[in-house]
C-alpha atoms as a PDB file:
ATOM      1  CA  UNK A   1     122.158  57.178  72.243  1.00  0.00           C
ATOM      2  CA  UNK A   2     122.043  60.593  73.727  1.00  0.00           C
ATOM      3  CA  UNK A   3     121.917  63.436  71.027  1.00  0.00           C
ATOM      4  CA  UNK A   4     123.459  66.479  71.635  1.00  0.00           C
ATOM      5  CA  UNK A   5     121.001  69.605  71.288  1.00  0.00           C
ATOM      6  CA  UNK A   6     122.539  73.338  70.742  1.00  0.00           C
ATOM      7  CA  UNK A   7     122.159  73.984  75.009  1.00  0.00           C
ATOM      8  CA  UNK A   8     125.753  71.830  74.801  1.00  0.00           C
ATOM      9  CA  UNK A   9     125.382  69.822  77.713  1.00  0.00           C
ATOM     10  CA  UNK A  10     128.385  68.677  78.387  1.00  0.00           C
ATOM     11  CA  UNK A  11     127.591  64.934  79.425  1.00  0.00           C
ATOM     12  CA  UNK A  12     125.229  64.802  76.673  1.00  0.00           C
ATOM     13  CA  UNK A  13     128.152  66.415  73.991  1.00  0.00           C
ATOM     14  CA  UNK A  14     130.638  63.622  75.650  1.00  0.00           C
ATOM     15  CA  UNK A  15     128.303  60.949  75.112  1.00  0.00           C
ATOM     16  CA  UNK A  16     127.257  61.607  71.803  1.00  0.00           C
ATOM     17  CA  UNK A  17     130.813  61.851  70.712  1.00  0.00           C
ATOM     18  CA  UNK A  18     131.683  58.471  72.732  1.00  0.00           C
ATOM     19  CA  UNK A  19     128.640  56.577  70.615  1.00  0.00           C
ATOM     20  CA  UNK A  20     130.438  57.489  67.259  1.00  0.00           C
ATOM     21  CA  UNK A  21     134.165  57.181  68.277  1.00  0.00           C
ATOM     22  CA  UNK A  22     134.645  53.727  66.426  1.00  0.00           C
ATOM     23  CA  UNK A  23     133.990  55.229  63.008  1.00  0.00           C
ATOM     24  CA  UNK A  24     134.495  59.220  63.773  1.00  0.00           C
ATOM     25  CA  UNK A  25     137.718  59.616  61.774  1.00  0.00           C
ATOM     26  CA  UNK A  26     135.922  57.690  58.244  1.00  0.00           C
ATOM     27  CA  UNK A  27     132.459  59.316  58.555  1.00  0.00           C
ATOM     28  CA  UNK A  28     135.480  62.977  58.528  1.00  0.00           C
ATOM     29  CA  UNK A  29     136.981  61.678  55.072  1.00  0.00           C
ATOM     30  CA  UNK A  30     134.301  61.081  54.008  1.00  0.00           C
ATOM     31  CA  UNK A  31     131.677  64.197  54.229  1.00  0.00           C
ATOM     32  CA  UNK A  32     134.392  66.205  54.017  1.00  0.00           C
ATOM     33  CA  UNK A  33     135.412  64.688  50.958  1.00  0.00           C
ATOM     34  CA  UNK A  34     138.918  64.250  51.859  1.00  0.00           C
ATOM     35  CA  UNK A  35     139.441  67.547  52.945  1.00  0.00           C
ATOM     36  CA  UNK A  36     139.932  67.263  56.471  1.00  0.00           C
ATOM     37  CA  UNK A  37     143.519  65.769  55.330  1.00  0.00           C
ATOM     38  CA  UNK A  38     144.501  69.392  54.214  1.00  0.00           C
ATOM     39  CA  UNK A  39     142.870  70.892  57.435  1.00  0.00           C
ATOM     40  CA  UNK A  40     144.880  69.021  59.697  1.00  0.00           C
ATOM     41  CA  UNK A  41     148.258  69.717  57.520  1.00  0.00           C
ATOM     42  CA  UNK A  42     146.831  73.394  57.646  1.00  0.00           C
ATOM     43  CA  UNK A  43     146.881  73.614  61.404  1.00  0.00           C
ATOM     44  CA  UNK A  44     149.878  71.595  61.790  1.00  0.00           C
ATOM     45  CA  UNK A  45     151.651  74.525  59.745  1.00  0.00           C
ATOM     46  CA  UNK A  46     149.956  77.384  61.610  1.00  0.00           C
ATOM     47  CA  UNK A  47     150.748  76.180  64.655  1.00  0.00           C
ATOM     48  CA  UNK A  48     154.805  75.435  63.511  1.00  0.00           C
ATOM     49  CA  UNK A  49     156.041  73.735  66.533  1.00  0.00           C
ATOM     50  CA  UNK A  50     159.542  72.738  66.537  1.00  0.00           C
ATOM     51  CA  UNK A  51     161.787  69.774  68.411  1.00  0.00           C
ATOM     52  CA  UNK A  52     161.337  70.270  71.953  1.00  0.00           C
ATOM     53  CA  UNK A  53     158.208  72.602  72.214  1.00  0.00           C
ATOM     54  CA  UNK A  54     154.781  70.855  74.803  1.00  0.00           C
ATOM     55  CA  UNK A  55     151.594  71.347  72.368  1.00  0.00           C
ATOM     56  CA  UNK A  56     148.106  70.858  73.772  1.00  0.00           C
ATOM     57  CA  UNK A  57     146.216  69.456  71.634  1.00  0.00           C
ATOM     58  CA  UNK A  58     142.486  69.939  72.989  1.00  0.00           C
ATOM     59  CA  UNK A  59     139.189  68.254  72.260  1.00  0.00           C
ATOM     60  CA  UNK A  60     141.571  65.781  70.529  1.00  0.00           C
ATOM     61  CA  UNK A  61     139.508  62.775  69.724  1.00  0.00           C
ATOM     62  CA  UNK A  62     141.253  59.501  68.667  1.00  0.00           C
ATOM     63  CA  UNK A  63     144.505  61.429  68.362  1.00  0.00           C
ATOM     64  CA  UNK A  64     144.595  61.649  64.571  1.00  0.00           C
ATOM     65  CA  UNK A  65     145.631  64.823  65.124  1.00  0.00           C
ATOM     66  CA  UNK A  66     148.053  64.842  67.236  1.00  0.00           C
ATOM     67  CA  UNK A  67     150.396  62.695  65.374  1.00  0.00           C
ATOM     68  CA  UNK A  68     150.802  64.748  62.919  1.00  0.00           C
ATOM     69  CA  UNK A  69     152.992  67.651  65.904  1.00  0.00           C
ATOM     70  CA  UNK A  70     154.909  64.499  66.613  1.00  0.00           C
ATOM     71  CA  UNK A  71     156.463  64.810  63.383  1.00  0.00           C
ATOM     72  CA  UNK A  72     157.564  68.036  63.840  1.00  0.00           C
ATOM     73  CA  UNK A  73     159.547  66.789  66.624  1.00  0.00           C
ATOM     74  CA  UNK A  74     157.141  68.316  69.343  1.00  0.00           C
ATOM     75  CA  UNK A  75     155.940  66.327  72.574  1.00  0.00           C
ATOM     76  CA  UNK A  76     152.120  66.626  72.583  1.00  0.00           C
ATOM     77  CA  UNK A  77     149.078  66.023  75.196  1.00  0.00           C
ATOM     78  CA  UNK A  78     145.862  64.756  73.274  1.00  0.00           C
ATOM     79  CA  UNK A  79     143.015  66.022  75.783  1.00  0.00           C
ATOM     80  CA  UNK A  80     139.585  65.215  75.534  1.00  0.00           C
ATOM     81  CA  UNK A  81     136.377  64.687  77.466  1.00  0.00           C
ATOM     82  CA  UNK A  82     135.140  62.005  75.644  1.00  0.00           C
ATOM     83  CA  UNK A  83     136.469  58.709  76.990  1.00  0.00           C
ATOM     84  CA  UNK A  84     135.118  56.693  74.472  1.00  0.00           C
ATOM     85  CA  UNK A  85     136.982  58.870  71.988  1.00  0.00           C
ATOM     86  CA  UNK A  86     140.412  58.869  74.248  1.00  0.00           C
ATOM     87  CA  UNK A  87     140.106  54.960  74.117  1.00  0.00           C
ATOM     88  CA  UNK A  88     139.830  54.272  71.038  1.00  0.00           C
ATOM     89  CA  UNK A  89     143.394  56.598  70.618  1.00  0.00           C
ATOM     90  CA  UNK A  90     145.074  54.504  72.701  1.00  0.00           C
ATOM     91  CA  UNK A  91     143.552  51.434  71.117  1.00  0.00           C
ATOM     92  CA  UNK A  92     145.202  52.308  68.283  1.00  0.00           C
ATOM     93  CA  UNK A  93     148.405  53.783  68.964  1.00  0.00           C
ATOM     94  CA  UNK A  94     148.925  51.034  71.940  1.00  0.00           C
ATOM     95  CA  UNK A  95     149.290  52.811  74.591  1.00  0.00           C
ATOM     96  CA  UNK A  96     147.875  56.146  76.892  1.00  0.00           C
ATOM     97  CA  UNK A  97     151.354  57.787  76.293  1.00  0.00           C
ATOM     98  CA  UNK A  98     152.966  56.367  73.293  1.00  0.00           C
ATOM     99  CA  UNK A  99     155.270  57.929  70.459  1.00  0.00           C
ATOM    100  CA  UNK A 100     155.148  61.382  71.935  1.00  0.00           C
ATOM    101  CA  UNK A 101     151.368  61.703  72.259  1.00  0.00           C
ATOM    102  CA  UNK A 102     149.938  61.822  75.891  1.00  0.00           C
ATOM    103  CA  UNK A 103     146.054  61.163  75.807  1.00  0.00           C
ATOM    104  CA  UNK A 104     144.612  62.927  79.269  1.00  0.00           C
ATOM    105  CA  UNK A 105     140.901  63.042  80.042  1.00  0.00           C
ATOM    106  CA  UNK A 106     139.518  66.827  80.684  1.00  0.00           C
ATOM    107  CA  UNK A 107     137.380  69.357  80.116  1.00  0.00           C
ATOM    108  CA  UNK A 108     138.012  72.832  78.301  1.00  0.00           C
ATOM    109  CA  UNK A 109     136.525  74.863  81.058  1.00  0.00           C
ATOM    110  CA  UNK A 110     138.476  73.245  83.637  1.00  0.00           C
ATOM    111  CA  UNK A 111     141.747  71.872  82.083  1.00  0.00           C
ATOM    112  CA  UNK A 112     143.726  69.786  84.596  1.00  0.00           C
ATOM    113  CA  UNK A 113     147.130  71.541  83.520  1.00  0.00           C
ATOM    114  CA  UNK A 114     149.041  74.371  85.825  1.00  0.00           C
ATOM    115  CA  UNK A 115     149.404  77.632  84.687  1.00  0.00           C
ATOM    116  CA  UNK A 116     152.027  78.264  81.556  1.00  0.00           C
ATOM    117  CA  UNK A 117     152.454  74.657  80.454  1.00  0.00           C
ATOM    118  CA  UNK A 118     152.152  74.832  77.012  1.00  0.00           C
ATOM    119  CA  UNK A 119     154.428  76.411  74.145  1.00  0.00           C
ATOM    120  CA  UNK A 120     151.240  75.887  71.798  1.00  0.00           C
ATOM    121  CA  UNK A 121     147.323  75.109  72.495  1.00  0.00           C
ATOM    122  CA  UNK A 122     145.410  73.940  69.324  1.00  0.00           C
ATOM    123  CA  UNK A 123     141.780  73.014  68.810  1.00  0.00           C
ATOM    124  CA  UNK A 124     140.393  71.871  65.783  1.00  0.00           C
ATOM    125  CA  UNK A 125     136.607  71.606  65.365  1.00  0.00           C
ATOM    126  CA  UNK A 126     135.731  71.280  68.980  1.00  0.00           C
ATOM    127  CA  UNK A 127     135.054  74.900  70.376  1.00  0.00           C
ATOM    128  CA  UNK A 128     131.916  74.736  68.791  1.00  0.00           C
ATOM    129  CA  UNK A 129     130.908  72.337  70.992  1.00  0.00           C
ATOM    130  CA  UNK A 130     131.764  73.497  74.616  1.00  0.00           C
ATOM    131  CA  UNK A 131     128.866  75.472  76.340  1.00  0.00           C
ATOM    132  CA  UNK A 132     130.789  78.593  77.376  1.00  0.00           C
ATOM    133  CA  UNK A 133     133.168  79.189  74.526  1.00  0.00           C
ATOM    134  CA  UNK A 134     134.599  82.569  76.153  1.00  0.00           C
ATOM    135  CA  UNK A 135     135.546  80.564  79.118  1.00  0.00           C
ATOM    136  CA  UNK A 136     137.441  77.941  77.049  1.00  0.00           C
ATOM    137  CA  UNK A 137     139.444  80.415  75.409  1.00  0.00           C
ATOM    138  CA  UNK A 138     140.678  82.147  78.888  1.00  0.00           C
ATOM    139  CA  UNK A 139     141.586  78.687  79.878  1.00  0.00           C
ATOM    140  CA  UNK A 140     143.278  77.932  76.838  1.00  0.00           C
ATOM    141  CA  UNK A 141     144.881  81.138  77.444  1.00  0.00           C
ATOM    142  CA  UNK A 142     146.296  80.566  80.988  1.00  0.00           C
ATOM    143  CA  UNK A 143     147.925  77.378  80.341  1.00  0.00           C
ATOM    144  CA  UNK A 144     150.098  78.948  77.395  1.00  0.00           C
ATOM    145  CA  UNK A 145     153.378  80.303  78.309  1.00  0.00           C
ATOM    146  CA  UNK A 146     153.974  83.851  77.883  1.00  0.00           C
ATOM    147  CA  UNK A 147     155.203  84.403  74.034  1.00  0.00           C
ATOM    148  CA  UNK A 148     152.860  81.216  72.932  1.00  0.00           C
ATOM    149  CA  UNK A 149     150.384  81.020  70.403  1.00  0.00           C
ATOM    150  CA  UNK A 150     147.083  79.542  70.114  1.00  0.00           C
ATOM    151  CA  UNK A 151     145.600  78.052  66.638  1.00  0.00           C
ATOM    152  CA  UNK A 152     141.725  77.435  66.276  1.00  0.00           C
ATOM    153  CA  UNK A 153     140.731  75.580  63.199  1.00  0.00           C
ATOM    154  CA  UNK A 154     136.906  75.383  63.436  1.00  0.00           C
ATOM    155  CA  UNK A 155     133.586  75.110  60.633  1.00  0.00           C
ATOM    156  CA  UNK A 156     132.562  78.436  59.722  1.00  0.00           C
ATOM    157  CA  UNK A 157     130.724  80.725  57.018  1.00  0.00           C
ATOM    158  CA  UNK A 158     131.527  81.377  53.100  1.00  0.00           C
ATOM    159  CA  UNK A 159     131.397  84.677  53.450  1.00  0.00           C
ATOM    160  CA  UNK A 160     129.118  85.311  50.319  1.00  0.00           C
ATOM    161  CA  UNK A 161     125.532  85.219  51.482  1.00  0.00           C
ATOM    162  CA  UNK A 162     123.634  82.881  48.835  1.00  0.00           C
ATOM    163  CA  UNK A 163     126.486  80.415  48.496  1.00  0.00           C
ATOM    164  CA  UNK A 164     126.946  80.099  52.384  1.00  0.00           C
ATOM    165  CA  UNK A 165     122.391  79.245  52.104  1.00  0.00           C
ATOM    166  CA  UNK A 166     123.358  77.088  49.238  1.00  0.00           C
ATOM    167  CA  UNK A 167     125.753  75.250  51.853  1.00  0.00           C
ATOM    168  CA  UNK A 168     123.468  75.609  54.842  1.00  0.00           C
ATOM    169  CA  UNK A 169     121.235  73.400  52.600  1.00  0.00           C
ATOM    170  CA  UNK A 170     123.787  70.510  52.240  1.00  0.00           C
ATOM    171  CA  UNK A 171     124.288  70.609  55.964  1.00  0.00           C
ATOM    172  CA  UNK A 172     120.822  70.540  57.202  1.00  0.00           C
ATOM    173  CA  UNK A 173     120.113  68.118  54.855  1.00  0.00           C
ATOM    174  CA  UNK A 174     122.727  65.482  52.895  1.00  0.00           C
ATOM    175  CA  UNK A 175     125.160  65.853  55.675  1.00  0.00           C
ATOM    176  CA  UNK A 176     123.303  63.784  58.204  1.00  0.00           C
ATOM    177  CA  UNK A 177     121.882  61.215  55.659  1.00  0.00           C
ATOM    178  CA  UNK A 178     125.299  60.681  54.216  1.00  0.00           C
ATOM    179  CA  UNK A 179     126.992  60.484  57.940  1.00  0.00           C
ATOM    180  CA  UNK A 180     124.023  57.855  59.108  1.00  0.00           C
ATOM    181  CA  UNK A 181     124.682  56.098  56.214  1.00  0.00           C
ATOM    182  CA  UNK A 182     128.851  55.563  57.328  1.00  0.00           C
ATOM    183  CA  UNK A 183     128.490  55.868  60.931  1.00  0.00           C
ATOM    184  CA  UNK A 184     124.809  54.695  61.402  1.00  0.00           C
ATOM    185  CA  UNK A 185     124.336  57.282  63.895  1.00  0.00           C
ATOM    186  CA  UNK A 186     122.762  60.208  61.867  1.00  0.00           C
ATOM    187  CA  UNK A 187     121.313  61.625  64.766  1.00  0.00           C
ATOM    188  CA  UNK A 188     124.607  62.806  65.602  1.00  0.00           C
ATOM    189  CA  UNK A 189     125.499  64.721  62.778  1.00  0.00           C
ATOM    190  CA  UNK A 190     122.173  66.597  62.772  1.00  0.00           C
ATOM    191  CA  UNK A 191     123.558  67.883  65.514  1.00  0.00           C
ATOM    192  CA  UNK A 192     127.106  69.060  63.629  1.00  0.00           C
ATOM    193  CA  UNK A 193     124.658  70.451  61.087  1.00  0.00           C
ATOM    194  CA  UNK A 194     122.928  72.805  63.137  1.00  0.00           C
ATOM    195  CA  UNK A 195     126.093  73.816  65.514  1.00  0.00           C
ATOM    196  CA  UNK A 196     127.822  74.999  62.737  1.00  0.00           C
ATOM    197  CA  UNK A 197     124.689  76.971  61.039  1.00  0.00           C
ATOM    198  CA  UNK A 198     124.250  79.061  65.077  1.00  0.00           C
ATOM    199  CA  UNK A 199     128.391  79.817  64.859  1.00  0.00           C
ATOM    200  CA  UNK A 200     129.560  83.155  64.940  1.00  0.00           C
ATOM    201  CA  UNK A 201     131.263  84.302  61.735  1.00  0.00           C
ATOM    202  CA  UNK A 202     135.283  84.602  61.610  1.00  0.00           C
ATOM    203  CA  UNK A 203     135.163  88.297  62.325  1.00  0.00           C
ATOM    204  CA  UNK A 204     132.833  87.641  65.897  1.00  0.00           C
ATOM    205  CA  UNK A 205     135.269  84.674  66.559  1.00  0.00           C
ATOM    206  CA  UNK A 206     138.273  87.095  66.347  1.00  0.00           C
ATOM    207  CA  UNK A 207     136.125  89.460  68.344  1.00  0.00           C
ATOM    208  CA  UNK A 208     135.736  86.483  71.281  1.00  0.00           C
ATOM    209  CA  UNK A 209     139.700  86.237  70.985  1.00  0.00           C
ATOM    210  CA  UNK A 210     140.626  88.968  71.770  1.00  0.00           C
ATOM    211  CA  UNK A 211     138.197  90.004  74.833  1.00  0.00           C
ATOM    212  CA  UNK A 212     139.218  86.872  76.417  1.00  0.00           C
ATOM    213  CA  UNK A 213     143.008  88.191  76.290  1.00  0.00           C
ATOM    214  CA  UNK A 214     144.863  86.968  72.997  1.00  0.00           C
ATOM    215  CA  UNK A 215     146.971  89.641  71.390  1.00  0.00           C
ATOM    216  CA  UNK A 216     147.732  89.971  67.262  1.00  0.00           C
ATOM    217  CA  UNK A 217     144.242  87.793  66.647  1.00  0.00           C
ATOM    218  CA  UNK A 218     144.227  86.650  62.954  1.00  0.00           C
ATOM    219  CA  UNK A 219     142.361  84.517  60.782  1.00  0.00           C
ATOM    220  CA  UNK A 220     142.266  83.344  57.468  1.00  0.00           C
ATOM    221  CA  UNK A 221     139.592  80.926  55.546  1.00  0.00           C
ATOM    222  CA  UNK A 222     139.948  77.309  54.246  1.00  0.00           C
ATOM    223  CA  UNK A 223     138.436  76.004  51.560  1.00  0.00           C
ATOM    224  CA  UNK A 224     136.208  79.142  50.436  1.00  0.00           C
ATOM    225  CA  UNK A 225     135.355  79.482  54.096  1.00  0.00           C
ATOM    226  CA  UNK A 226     133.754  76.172  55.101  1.00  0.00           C
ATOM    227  CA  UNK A 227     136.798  76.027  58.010  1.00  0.00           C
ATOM    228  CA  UNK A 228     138.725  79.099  59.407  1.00  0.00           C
ATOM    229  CA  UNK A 229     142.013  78.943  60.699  1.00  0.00           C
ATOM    230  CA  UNK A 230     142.027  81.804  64.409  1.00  0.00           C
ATOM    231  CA  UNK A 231     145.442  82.405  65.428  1.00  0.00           C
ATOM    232  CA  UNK A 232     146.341  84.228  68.433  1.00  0.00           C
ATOM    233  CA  UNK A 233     149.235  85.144  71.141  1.00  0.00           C
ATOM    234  CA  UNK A 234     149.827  85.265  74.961  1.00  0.00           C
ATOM    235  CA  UNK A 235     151.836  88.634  74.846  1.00  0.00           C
ATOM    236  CA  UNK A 236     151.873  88.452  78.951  1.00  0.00           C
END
């Protein structure tokens, strides 16, 4: 199986992800100890859609996700470029555009949507992964409709020193082991170790925000800050 490297290859990122789409939602309960739950309720706050409102829901894997908008009464488009992760969404949910959820193949530097389509654009733990993450957030940006908002919910860095080195040293090293052990693909999450280590701290995110054009950039930290939440606007 082809193992992603920090360079972010995009047909190597796509086909790592499509070798561990089977079991990618378990091996997230799991090392994440259950936490993931409250990330995803988290995001699905930030982002508040309402009855009515088109989310874009990007590098959205199986669509776990993406249900959760549905509930809110939004319609929603699951987009990913992993079609081994896309499949196995509409495996099970039964169908490419089922229960309000859309699944639609693309990439984030080239999203196959017209300009303004979206009332909301969320993506949750997959702008570390795309190879030009400035470019991603202008397109992210032009397919939101004037007065929209953006949510980011992403790994990032406890911001006091020794504890984040204290959980640098889980990552680099019981993260994988315990991942290979579900998944049997620990190759892969040696990768997710050392992605999140080389990822700009909240403050640089922000920073990236708001030169690519989003207005009244925010952020606030999850669980000590292991995961940030980045929220932004389109003021025009």
């Amino acid at each position: 199986m082809t193992r992603a490297e920090l360079d972010k290859k995009p047909q190597d990122v796509a086909a790592m992800f499509d070798g561990i789409a089977d079991n990618y939602d378990l091996v997230n309960d799991v090392i994440s100890l259950g936490q993931d739950r409250l990330w995803r309720r988290a995001v699905v706050n930030a982002v508040d859609a309402y009855s009515g409102e088109l989310v874009l829901d990007l590098a959205a894997g199986t669509g776990t996700s993406s249900e959760s908008f549905v509930k809110k009464g939004a319609r929603v488009v699951a987009c990913d470029f992993s079609l081994g992760m896309l499949r196995a969404g509409v495996r099970r949910r039964g169908g490419a555009d089922r229960g309000g959820v859309t699944f639609v193949a693309g990439d984030a530097l080239r999203l196959p949507f017209a300009d303004q389509t979206f009332d909301a654009v969320t993506i949750s733990f997959g702008l570390r992964n795309v190879n030009d993450v400035d470019q991603a957030l202008r397109e992210l940006l032009r397919v939101t409709k004037v007065g929209g908002r953006m949510v980011i919910c992403e790994f990032s860095h406890i911001p006091v020193d020794f504890v984040d080195r204290l959980y640098s040293t889980y990552l680099m090293g019981a993260l994988p082991k315990i991942a290979g052990v579900v998944s049997g693909r620990g190759e892969s999450y040696d990768y997710l170790s050392e992605s999140i280590m080389a990822w700009p701290k909240q403050a640089d995110l922000a920073r990236h925000l708001q030169e690519a054009g989003w207005s009244r950039v925010a952020w606030r930290n999850l669980s000590a800050g292991i995961v940030a939440l980045h929220r932004g606007f389109r003021e025009r």
